[in-house]
C-alpha atoms as a PDB file:
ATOM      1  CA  UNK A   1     -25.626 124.964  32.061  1.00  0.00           C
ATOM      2  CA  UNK A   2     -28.883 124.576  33.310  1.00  0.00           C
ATOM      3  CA  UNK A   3     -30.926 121.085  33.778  1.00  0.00           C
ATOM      4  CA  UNK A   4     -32.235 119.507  30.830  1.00  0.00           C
ATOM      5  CA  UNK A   5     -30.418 121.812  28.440  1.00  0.00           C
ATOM      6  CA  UNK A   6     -28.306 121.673  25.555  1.00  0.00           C
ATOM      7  CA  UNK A   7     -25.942 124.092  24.715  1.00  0.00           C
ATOM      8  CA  UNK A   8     -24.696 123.871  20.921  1.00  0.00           C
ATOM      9  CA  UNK A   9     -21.581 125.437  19.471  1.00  0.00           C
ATOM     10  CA  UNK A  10     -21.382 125.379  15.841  1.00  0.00           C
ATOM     11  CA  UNK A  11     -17.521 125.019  14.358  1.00  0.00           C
ATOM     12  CA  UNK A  12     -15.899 124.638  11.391  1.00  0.00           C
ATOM     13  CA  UNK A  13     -13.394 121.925  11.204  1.00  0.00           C
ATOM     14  CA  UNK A  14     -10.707 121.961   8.903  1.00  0.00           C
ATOM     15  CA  UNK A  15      -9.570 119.015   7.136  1.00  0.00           C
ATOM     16  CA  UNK A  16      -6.050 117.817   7.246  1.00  0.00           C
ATOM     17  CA  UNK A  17      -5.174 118.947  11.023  1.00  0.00           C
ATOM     18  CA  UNK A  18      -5.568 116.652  14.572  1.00  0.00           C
ATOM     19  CA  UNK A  19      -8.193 118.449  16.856  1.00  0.00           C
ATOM     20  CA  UNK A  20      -8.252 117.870  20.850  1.00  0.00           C
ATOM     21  CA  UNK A  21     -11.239 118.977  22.692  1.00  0.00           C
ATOM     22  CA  UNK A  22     -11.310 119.348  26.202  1.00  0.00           C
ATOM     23  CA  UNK A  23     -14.976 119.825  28.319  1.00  0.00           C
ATOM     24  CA  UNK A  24     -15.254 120.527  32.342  1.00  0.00           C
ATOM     25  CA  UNK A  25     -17.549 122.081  34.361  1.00  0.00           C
ATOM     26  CA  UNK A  26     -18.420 122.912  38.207  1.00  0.00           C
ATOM     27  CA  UNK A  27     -18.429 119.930  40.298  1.00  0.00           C
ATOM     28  CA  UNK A  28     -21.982 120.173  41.124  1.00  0.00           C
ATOM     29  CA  UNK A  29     -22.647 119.607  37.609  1.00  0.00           C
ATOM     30  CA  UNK A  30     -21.399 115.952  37.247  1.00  0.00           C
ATOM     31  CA  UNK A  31     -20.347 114.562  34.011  1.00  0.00           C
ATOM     32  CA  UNK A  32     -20.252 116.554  30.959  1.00  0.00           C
ATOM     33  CA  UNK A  33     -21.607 115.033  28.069  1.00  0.00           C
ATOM     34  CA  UNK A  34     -20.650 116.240  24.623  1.00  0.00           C
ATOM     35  CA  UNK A  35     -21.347 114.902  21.371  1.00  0.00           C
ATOM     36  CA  UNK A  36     -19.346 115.845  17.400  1.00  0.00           C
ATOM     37  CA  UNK A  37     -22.439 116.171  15.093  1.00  0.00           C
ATOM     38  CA  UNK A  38     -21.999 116.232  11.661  1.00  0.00           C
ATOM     39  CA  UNK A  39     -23.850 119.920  11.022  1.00  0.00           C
ATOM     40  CA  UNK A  40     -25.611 118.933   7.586  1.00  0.00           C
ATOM     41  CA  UNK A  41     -28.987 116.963   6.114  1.00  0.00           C
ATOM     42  CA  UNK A  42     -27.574 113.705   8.162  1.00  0.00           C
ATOM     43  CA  UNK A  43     -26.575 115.293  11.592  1.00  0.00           C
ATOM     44  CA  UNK A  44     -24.629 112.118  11.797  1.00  0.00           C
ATOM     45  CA  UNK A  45     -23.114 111.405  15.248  1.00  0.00           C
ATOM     46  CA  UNK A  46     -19.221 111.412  14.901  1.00  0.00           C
ATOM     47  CA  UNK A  47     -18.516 111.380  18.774  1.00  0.00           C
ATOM     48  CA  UNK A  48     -20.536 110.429  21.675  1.00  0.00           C
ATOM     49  CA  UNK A  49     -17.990 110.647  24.859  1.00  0.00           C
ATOM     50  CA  UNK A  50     -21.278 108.837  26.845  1.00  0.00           C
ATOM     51  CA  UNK A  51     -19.621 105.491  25.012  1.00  0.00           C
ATOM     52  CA  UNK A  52     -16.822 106.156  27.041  1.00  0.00           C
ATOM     53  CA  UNK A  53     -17.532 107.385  30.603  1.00  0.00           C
ATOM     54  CA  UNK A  54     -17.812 110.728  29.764  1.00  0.00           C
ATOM     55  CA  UNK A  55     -14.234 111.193  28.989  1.00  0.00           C
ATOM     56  CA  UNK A  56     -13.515 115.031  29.331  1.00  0.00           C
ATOM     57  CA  UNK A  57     -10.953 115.010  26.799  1.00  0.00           C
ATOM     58  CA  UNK A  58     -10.693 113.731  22.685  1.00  0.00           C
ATOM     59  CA  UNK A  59      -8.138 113.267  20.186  1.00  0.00           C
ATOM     60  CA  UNK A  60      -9.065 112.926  16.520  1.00  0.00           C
ATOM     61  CA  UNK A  61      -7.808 114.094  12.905  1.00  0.00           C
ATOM     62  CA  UNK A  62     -10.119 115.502  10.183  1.00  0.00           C
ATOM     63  CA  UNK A  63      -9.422 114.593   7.108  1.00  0.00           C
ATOM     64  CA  UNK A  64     -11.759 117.163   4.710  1.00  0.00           C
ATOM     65  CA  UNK A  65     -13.315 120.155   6.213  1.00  0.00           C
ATOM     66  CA  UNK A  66     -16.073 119.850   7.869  1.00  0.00           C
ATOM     67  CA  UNK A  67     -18.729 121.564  10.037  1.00  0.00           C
ATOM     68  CA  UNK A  68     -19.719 120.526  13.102  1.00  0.00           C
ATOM     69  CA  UNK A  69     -21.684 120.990  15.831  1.00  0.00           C
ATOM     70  CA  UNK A  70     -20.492 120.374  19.422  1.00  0.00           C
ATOM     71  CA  UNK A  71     -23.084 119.477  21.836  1.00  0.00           C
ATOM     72  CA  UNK A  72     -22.532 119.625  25.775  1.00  0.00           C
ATOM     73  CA  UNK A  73     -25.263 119.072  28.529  1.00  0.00           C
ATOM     74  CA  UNK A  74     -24.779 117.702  32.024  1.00  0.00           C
ATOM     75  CA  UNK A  75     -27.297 114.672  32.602  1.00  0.00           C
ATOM     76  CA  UNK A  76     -27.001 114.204  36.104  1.00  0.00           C
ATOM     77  CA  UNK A  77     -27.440 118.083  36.981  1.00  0.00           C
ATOM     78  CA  UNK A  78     -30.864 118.362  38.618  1.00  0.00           C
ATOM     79  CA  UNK A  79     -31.065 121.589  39.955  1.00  0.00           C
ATOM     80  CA  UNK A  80     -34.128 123.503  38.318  1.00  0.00           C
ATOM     81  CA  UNK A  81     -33.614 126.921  39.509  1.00  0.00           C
ATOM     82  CA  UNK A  82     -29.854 127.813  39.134  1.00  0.00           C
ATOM     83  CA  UNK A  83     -27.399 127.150  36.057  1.00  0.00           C
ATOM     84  CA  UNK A  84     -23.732 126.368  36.757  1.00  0.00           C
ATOM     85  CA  UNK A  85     -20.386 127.170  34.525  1.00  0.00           C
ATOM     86  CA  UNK A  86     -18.909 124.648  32.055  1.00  0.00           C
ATOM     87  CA  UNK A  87     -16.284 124.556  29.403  1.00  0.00           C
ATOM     88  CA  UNK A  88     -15.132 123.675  26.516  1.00  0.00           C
ATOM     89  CA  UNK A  89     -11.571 123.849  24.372  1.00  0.00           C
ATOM     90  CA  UNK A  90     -10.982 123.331  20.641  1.00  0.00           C
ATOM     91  CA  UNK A  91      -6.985 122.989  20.171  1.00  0.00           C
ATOM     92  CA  UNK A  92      -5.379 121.823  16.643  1.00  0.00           C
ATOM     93  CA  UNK A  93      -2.176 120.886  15.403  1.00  0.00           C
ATOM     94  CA  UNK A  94      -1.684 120.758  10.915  1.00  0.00           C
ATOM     95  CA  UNK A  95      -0.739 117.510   9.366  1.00  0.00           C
ATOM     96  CA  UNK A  96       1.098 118.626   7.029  1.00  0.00           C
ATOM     97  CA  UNK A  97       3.230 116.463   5.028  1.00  0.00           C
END
């Protein structure tokens, strides 16, 4: 990750199944902020872990398929001339009745 970046990952989530994502990153990079954005004409927001401290991890359940895109960026990493490692994990468990 470099300063004032974005990195985007685009995902397809499908519906019926409880997703946990997971972000982390070098120390020197601070918080890692990532965002769920619906990945159609609205692009609207469905997470914003900024609400919430910049909780690394999330638990949710889709209920129709979906795709998404997840966006990560470190807002408090101000070093212009190197980039640093980060992470992130998509995990899901079905729902099925």
């Amino acid at each position: 990750m470099r300063k004032a970046r974005k990195t985007i990952i685009h995902q397809t989530f499908y519906g019926n199944r409880e997703y946990f994502i997971s972000v982390c990153g070098k120390k020197r990079l601070g918080n890692i902020h990532f965002r769920l954005i619906a990945d159609d004409e609205s692009q609207t927001v469905l997470y914003d872990n900024a609400i919430e401290n910049f909780q690394e991890t999330q638990l949710f359940v889709i209920q129709n398929t979906m795709k998404v895109k997840i966006e990560l960026s470190a807002p408090h990493y101000f070093d212009d001339q190197n980039s640093e490692c980060a992470g992130v994990q998509v995990h899901y468990n079905r729902n099925d009745p």
